[in-house]
Protein backbone atom coordinates (compact mmCIF):
# COMPACT_ATOMS: atom_id res chain seq x y z
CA UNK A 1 -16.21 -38.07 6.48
CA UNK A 2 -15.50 -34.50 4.69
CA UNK A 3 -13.35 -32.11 5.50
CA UNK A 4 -14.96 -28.65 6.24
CA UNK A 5 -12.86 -25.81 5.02
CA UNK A 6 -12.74 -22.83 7.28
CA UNK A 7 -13.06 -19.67 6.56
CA UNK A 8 -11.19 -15.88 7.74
CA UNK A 9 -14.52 -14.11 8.75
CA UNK A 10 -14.25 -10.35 9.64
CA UNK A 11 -16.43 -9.05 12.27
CA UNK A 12 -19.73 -9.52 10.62
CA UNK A 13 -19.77 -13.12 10.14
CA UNK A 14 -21.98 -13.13 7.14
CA UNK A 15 -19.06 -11.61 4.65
CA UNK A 16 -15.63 -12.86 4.27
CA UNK A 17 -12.89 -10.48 4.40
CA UNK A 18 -11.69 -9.49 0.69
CA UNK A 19 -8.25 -8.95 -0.74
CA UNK A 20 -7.43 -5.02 -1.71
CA UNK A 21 -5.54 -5.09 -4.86
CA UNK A 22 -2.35 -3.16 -4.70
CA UNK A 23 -0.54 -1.25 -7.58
CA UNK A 24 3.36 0.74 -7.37
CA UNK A 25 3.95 3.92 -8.18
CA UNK A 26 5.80 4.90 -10.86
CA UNK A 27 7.29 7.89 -9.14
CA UNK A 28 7.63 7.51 -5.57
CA UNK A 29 8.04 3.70 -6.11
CA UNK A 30 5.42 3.51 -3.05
CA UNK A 31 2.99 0.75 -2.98
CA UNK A 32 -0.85 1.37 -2.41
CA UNK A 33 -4.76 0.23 -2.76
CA UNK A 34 -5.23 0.95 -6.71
CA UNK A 35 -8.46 3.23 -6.09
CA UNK A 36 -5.95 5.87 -4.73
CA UNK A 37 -3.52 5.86 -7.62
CA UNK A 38 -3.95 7.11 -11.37
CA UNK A 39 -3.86 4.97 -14.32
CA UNK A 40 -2.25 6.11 -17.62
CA UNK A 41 -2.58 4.13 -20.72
CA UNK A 42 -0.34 3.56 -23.83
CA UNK A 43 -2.15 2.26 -26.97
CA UNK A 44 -0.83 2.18 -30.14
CA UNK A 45 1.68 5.57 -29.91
CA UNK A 46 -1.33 7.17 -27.29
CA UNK A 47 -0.99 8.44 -24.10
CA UNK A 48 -4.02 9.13 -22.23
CA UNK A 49 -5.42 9.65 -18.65
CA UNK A 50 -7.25 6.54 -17.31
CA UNK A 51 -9.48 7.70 -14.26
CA UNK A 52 -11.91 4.55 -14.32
CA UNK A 53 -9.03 1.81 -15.26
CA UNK A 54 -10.57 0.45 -17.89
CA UNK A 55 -8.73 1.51 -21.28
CA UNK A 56 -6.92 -0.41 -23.79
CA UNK A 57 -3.29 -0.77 -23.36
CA UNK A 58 -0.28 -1.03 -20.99
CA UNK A 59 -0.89 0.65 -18.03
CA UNK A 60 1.20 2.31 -15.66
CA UNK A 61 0.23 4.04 -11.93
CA UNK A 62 0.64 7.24 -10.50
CA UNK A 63 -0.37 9.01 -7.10
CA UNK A 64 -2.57 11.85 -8.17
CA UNK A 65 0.26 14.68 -7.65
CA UNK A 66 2.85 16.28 -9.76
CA UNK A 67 5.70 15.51 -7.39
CA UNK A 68 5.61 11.64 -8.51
CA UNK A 69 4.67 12.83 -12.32
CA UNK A 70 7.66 14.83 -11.70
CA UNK A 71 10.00 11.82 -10.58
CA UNK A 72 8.27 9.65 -13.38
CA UNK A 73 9.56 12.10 -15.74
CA UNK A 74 12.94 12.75 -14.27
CA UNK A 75 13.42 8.44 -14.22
CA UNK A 76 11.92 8.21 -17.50
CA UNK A 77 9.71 5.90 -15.93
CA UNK A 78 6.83 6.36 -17.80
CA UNK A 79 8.39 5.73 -21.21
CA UNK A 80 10.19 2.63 -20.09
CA UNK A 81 7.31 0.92 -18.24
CA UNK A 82 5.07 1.89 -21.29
CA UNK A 83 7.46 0.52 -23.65
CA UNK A 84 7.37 3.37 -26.05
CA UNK A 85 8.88 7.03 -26.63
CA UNK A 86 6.96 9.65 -24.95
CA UNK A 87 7.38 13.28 -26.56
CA UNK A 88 7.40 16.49 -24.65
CA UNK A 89 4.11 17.54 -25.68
CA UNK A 90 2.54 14.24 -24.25
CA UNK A 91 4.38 14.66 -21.31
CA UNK A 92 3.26 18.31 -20.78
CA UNK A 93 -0.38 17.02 -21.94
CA UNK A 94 -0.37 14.57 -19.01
CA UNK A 95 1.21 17.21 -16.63
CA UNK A 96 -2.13 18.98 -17.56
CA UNK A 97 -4.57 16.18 -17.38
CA UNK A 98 -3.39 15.26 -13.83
CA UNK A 99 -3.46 19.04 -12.39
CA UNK A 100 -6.67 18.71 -13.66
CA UNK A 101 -7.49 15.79 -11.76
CA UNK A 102 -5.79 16.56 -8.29
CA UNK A 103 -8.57 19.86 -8.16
């Protein structure tokens, strides 16, 4: 005789429920659902916005505001979970690119 594995159904018994994959943010140190959090990617001495997630590189999170970007920057976060030196012009680049995004 086989065993029958069960299953964790949600209300509509047709799909089973689905894990939401978390990320941390660098800033705030806060954990939450990765569609509500910003990706930037280091590749090869480039820093660069990553809206869809997708990019090549190491990738570190951020909550679309500039008071996290503003803690990232203050811990050095960025730089040290990137593994690479970030100059003030890439850090005043990003400032830019995520003002952007928050409107």
């Amino acid at each position: 005789m086989k065993k029958r594995r069960s299953w964790k159904l949600t209300s509509n018994p047709s799909k089973p429920t689905r894990k939401v994959p978390m990320r941390r943010c660098v800033g705030c140190m806060e954990s939450k659902p990765k569609k509500e959090l910003i990706r930037i990617a280091g590749y090869e001495g480039t820093v660069t916005l990553d809206p869809t997630g997708k990019a090549k590189g190491r990738g570190v999170y951020l909550c679309p505001s500039s008071e996290c970007l503003e803690k990232a920057k203050k811990k050095k976060a960025l730089a040290r979970s990137l593994g690479m030196e970030l100059s003030e012009e890439q850090l005043s680049q990003l400032f830019k690119d995520i003002e952007a995004y928050e409107k």
